[in-house]
Every structure is written in structure tokens, then in C-alpha cells.
Protein backbone atom coordinates (compact mmCIF):
# COMPACT_ATOMS: atom_id res chain seq x y z
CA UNK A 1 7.83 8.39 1.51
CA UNK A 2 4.74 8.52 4.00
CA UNK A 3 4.20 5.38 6.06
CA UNK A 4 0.57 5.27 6.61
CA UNK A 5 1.13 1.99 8.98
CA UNK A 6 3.07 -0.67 10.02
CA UNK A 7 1.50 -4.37 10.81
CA UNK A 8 2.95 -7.45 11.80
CA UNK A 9 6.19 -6.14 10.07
CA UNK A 10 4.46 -5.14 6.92
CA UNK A 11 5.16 -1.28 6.21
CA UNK A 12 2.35 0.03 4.54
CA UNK A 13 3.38 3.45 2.27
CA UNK A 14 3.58 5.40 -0.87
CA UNK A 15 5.85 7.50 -2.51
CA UNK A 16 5.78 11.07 -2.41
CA UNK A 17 5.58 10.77 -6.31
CA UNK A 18 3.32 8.63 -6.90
CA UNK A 19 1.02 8.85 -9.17
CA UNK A 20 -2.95 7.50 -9.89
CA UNK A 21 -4.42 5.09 -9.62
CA UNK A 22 -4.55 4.75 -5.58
CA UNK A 23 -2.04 2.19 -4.42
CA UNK A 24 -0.13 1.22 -1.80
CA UNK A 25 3.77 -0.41 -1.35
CA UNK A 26 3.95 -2.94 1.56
CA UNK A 27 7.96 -3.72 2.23
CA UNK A 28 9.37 -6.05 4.54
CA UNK A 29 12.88 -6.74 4.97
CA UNK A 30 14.07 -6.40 1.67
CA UNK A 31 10.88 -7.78 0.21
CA UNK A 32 7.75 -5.64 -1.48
CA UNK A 33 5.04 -5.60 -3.27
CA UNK A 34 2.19 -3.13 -4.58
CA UNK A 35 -1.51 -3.04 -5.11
CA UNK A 36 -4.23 -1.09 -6.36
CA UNK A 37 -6.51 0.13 -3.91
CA UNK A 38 -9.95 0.10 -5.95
CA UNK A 39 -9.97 -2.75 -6.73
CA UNK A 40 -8.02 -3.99 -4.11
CA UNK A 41 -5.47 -6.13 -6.86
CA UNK A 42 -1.58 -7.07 -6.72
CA UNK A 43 0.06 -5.06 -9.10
CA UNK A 44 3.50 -6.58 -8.67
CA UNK A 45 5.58 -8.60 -6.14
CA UNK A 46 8.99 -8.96 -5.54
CA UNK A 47 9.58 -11.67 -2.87
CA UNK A 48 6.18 -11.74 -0.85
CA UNK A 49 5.32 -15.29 -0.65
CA UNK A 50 1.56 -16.12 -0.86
CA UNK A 51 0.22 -16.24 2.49
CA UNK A 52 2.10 -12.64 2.74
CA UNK A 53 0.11 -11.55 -0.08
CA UNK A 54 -3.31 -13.11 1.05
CA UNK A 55 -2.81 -11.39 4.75
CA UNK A 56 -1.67 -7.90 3.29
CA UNK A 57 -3.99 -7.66 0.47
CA UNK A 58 -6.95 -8.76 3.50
CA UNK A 59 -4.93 -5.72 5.83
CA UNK A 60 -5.52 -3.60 2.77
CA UNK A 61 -9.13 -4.36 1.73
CA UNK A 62 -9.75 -3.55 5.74
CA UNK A 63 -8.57 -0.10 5.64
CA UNK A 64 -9.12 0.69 1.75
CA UNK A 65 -10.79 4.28 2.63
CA UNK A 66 -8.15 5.32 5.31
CA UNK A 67 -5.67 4.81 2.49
CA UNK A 68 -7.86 6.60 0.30
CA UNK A 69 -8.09 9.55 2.43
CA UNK A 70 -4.43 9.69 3.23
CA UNK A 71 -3.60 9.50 -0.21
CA UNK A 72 -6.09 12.18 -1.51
CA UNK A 73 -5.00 14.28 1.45
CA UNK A 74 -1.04 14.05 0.90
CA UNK A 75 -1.24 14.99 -2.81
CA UNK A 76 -3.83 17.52 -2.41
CA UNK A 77 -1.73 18.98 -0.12
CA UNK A 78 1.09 18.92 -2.45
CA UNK A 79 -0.20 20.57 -5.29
């Protein structure tokens, strides 16, 4: 499970099996969430409250091609 960065206690990741489309988990404490990264868009929550979501899914519209690349360079790599 590669962290690709951690931010204000938000651990940004995905799965070694994930699959497309291009998203992203974000877990803190025992709470997560994931999004789409094109377009950026909450895909499901479980705990986050809103101003959480609002500041990650900013953190993630930010940095939208780095998690592109890391993404497309993990499971490239993979296969």
C-alpha cells in the first residue's frame, strides 16, 4: 500500500491492487475516504467530516498529476 504523502495527518495512498480509474484513499485515524482523481470527485467516505473533505479534496486537486504519475508509474511497473 504506497503512501504517496502525508499532510496535516491525512495519509494520502493506494492499494497495490487497485484498479482504474485513478484514485486516491486519504485515512486518518480510523477514518477514510476515496476520490477520483480526474475529475477530482468523492467516491465514498467513511467518517471524514466536511471541512476534512473540502481541505483533502483541495490537497488533491493541488497535486492531481503527481498522483497521476505515481500511479501510472507503480502499476506500470507492476505489470
Amino acid at each position: 500500500m504506497p503512501t504517496l504523502f502525508v499532510l496535516f495527518g491525512f495519509r494520502f495512498l493506494f492499494y497495490g491492487n487497485d484498479h482504474e480509474p485513478i484514485h486516491i484513499h486519504v485515512i486518518k485515524d480510523n477514518r477514510k475516504a476515496k476520490f477520483t482523481i480526474s475529475p477530482v470527485q468523492l467516491v465514498e467516505n467513511h467518517g471524514l467530516k466536511p471541512l476534512e473533505l473540502k481541505m483533502v479534496k483541495k490537497i488533491i486537486v493541488d497535486n492531481q498529476e503527481i498522483i497521476a504519475e505515481y500511479w501510472n508509474k507503480f502499476f506500470n511497473s507492476v505489470k
